[in-house]
C-alpha atoms as a PDB file:
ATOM      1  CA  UNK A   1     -16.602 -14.884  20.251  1.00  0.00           C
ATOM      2  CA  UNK A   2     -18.821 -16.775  17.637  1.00  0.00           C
ATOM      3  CA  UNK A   3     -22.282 -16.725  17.943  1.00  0.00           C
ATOM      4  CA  UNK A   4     -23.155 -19.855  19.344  1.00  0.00           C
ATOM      5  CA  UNK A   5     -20.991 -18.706  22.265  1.00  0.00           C
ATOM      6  CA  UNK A   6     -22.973 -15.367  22.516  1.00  0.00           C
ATOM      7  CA  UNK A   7     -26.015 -17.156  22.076  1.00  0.00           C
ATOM      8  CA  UNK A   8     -25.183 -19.434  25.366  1.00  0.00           C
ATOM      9  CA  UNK A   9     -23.754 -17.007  27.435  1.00  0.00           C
ATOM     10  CA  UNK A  10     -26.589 -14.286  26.583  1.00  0.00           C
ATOM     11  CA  UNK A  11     -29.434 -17.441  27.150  1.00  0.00           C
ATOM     12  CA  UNK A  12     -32.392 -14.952  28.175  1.00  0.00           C
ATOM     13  CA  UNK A  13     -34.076 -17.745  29.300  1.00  0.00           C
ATOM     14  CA  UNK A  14     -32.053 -19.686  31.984  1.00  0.00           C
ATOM     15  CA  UNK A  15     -34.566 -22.343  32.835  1.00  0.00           C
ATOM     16  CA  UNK A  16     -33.354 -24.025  29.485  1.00  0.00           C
ATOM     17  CA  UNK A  17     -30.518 -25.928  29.837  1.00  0.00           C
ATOM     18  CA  UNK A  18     -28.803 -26.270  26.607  1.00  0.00           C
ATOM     19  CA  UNK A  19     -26.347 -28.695  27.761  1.00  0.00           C
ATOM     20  CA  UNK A  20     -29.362 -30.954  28.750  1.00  0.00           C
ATOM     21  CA  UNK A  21     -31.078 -31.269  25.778  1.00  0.00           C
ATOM     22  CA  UNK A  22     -29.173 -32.091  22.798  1.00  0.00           C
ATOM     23  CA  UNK A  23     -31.560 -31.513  20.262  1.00  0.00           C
ATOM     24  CA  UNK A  24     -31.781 -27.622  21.110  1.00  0.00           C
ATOM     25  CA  UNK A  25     -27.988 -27.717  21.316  1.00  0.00           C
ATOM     26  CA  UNK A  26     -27.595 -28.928  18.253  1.00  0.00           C
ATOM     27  CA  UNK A  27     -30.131 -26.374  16.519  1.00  0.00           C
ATOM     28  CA  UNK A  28     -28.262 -23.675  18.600  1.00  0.00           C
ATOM     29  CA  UNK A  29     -24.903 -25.096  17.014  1.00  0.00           C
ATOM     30  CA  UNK A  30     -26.053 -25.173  13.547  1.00  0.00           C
ATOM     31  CA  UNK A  31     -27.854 -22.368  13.112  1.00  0.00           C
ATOM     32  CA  UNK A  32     -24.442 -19.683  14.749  1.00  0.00           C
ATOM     33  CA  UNK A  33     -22.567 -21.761  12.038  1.00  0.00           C
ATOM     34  CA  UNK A  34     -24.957 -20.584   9.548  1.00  0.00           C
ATOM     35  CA  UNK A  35     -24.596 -16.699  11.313  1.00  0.00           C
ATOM     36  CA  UNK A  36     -20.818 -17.521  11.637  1.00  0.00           C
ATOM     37  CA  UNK A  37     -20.637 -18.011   7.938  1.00  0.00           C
ATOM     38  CA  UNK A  38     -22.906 -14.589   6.812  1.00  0.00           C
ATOM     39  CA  UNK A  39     -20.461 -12.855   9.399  1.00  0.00           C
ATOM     40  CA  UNK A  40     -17.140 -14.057   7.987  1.00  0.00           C
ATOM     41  CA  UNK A  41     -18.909 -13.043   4.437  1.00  0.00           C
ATOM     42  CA  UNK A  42     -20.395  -9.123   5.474  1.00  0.00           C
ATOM     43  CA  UNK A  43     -16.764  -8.921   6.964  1.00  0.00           C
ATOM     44  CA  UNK A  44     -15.144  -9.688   3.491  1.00  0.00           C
ATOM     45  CA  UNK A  45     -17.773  -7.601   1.725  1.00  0.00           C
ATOM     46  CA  UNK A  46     -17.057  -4.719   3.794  1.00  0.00           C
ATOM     47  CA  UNK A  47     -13.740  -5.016   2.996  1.00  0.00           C
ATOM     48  CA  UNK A  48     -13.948  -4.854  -0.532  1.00  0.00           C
ATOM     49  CA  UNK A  49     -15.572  -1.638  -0.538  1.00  0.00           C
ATOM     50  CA  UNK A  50     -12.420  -0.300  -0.044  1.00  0.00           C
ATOM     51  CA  UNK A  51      -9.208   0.233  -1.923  1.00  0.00           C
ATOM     52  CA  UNK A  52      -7.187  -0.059   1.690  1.00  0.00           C
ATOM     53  CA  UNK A  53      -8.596  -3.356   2.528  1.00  0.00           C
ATOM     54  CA  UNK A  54      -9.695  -4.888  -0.667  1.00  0.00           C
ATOM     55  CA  UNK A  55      -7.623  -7.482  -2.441  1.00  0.00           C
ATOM     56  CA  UNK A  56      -7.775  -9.798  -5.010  1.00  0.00           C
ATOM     57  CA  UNK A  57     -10.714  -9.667  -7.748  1.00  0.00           C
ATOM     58  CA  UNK A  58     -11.858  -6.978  -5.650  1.00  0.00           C
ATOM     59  CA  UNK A  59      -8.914  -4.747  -5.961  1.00  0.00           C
ATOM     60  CA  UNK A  60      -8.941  -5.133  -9.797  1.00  0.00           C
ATOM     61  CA  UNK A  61     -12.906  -3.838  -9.967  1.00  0.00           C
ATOM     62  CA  UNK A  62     -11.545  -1.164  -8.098  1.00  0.00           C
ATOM     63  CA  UNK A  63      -8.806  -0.823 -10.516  1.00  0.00           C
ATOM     64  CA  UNK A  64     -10.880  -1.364 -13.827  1.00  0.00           C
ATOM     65  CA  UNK A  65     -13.733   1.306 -12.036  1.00  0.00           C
ATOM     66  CA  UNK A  66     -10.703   3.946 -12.843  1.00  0.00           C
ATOM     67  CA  UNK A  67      -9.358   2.262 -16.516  1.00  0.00           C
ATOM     68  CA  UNK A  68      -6.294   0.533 -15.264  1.00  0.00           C
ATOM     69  CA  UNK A  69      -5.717  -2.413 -16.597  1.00  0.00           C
ATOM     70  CA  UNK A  70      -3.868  -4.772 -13.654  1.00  0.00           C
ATOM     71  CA  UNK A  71      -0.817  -6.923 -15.038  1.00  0.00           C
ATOM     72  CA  UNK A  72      -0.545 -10.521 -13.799  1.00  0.00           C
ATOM     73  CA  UNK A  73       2.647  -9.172 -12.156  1.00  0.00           C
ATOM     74  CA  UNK A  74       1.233  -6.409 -10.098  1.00  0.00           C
ATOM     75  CA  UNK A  75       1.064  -7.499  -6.519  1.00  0.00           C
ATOM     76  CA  UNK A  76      -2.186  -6.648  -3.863  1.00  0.00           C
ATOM     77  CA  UNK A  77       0.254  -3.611  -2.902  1.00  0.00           C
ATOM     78  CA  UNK A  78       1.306  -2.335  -6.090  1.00  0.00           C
ATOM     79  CA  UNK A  79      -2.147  -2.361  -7.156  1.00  0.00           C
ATOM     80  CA  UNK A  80      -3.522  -0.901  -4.612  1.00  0.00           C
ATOM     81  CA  UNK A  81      -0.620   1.956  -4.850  1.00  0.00           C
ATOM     82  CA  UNK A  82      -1.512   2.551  -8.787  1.00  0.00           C
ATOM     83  CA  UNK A  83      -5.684   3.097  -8.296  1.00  0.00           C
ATOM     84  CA  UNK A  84      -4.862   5.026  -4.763  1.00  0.00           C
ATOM     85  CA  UNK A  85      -2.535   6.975  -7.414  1.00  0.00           C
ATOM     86  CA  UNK A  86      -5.213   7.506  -9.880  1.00  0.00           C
ATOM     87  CA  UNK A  87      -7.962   8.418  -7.718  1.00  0.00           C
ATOM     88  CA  UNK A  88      -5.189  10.879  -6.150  1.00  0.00           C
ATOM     89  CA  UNK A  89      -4.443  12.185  -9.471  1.00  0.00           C
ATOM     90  CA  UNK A  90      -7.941  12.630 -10.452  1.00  0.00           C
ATOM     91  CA  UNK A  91      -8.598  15.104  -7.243  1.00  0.00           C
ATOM     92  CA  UNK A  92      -5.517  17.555  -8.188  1.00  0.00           C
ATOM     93  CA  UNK A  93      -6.173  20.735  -8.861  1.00  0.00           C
ATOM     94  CA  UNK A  94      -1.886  20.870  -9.575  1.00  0.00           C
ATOM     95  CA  UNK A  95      -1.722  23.321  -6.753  1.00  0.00           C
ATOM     96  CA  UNK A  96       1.901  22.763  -4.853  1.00  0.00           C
ATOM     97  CA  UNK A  97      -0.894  21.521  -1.411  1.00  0.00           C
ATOM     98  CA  UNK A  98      -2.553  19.016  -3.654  1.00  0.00           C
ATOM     99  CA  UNK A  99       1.056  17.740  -5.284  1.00  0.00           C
ATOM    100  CA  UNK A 100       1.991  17.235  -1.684  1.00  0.00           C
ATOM    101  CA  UNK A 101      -0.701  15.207  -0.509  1.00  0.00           C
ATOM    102  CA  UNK A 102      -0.546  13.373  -3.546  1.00  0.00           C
ATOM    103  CA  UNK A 103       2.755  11.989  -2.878  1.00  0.00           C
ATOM    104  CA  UNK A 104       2.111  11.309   0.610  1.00  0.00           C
ATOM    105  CA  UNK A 105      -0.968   9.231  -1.120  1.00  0.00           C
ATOM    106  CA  UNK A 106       1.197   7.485  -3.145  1.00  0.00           C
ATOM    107  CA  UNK A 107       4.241   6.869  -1.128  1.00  0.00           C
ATOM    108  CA  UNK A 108       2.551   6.507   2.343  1.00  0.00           C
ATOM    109  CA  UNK A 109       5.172   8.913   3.530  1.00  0.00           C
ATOM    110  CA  UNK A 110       5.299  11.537   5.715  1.00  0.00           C
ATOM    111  CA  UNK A 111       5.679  15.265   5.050  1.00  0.00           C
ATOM    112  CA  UNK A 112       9.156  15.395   6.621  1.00  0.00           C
ATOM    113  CA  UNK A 113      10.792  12.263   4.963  1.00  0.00           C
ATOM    114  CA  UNK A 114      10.405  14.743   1.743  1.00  0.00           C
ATOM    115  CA  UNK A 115      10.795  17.705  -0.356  1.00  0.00           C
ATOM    116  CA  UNK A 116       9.650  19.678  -3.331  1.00  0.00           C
ATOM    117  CA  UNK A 117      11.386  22.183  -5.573  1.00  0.00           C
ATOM    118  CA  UNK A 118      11.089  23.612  -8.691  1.00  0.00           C
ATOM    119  CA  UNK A 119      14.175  22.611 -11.179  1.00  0.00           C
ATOM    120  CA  UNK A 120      15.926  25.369 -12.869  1.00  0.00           C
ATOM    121  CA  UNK A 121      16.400  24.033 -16.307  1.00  0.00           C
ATOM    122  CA  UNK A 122      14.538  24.589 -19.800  1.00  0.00           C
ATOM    123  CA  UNK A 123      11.580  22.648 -19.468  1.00  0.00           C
ATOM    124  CA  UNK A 124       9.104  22.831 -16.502  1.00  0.00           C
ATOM    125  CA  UNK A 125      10.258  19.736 -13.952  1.00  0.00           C
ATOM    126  CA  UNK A 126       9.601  19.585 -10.457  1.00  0.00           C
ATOM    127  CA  UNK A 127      12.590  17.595  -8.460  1.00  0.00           C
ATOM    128  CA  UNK A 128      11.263  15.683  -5.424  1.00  0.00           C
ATOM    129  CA  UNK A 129      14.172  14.506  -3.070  1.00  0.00           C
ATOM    130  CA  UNK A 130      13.422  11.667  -0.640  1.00  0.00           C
ATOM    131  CA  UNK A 131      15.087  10.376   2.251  1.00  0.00           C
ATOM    132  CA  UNK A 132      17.172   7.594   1.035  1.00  0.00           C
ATOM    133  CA  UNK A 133      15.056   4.941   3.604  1.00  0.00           C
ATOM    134  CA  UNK A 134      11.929   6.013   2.036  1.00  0.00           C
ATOM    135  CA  UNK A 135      13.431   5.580  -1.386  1.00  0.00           C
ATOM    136  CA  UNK A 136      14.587   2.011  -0.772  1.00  0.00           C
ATOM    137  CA  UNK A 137      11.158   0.774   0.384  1.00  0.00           C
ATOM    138  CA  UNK A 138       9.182   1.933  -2.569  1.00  0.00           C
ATOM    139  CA  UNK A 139       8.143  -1.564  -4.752  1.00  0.00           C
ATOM    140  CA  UNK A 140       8.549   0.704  -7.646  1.00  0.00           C
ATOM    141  CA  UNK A 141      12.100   2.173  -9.812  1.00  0.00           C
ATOM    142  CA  UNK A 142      12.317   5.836  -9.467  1.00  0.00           C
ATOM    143  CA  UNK A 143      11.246   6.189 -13.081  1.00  0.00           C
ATOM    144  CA  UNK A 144       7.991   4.659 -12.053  1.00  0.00           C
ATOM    145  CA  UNK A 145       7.849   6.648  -8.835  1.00  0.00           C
ATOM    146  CA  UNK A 146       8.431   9.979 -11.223  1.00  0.00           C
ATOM    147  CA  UNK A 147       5.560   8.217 -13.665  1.00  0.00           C
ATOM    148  CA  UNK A 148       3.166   8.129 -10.341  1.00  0.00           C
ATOM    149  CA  UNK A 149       3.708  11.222  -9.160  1.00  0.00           C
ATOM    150  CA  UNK A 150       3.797  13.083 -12.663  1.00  0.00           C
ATOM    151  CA  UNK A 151       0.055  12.507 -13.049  1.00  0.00           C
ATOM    152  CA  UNK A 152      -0.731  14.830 -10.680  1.00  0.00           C
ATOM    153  CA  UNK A 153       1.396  17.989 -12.439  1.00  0.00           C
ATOM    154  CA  UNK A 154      -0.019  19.978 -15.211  1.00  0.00           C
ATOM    155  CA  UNK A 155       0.851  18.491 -18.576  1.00  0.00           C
ATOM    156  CA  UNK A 156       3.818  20.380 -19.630  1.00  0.00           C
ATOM    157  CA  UNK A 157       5.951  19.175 -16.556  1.00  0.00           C
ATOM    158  CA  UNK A 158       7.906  16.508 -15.449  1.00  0.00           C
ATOM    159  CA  UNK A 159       8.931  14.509 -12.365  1.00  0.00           C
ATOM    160  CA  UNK A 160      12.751  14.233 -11.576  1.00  0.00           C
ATOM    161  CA  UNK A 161      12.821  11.521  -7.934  1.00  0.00           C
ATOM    162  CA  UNK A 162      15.852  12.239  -6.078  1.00  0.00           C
ATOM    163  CA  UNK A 163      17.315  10.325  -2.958  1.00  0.00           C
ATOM    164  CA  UNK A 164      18.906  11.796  -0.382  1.00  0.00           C
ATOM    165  CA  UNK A 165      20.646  10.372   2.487  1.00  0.00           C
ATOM    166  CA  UNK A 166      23.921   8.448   3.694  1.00  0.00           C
ATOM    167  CA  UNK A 167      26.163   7.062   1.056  1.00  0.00           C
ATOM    168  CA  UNK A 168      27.071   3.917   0.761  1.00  0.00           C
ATOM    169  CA  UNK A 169      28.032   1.463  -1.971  1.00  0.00           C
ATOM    170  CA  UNK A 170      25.804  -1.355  -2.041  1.00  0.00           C
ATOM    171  CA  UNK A 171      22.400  -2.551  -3.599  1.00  0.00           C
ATOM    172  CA  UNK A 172      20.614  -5.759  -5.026  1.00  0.00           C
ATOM    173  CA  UNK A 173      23.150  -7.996  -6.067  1.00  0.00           C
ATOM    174  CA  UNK A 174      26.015  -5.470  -5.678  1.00  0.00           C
ATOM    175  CA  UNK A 175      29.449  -7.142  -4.864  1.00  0.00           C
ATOM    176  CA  UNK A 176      32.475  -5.065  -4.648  1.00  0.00           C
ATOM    177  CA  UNK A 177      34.948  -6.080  -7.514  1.00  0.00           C
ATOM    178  CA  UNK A 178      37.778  -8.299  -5.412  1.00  0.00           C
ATOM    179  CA  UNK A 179      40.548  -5.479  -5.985  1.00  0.00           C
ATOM    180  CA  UNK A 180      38.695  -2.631  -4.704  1.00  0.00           C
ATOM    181  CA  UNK A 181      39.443  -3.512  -0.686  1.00  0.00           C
ATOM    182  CA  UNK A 182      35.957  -3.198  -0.275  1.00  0.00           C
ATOM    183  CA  UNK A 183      34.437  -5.495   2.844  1.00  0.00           C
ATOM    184  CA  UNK A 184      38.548  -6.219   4.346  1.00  0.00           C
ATOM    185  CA  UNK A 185      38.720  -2.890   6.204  1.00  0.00           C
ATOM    186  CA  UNK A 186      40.083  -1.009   3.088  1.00  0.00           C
ATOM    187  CA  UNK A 187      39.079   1.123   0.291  1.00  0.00           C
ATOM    188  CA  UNK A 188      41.589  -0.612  -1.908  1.00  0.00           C
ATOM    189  CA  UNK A 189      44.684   1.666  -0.952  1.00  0.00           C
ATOM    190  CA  UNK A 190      48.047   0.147  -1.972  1.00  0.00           C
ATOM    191  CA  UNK A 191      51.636   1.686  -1.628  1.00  0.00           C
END
């Protein structure tokens, strides 16, 4: 509803007839489209206040507030995902809890769609294994996911990103070679 229909329909005075006198409905008009206008702009104001809702020049004040420096190529979302990251980051005391929330922070996953183990080689690595439709709708590569999510480990470890799921032989731009019978029904077999 704008305002000039809230003032009309909420006219506390019904012996005025706005639609009789077209002088007052013509201050009524102009002065909702000035309220209209301070509305839509409190709205967008609000909404910059926030990392989930800002975009734009907002989300990069948001961004430079934590010293990240966005590229012309980040997107709204990728952005957003990097200072949601850092502010994660900043709040982990690298307790196995706080790695947790942090990558449901920066993956907007839930707790089920991953996991979290320890690695068992020379160096300190944690290995987190995703569910392979998770995986494919990250806007980052794993190595960036690992980057992300390695910010909120002590110092001395790494991040090893792991799918998990069905197998399958495809991807962006994949095409099967034309001898491999892949797409006809076979898997290339020949007698």
């Amino acid at each position: 509803m704008t305002n000039e229909e809230d003032i009309l329909s909420n006219n506390p005075n019904e012996p005025v007839d706005f639609a009789a006198d077209g002088r007052l409905a013509a201050l009524v008009a102009a002065a909702s489209e000035i309220l209209d206008q301070f509305d839509s702009r409190a709205d967008a104001l609000y909404d910059d206040l926030f990392v989930s809702t800002a975009d734009g020049e907002a989300l990069k004040e948001h961004a430079r507030a934590l010293q990240i420096s966005p590229t012309v190529a980040d997107s709204d979302s990728e952005l957003r995902t990097r200072v949601t990251t850092e502010r994660s980051a900043q709040a982990s005391t690298t307790t196995i809890e706080d790695f947790g929330s942090h990558i449901r922070t920066v993956l907007d996953v839930d707790p089920s769609q991953f996991d979290v183990s320890g690695v068992d080689t020379d160096r300190p690595a944690v290995s987190v294994t995703l569910n392979i439709t998770v995986a494919d709708e990250i806007p980052f590569t794993r190595d960036e996911v690992a980057a992300l999510l390695g910010q909120a480990v002590p110092s001395a470890h790494e991040v090893e990103v792991n799918a998990l799921g069905t197998f399958r032989l495809d991807g962006p731009g994949y095409t099967p070679p034309a001898d491999s019978g892949l797409g006809d029904g076979t898997l290339g077999y020949t007698n």
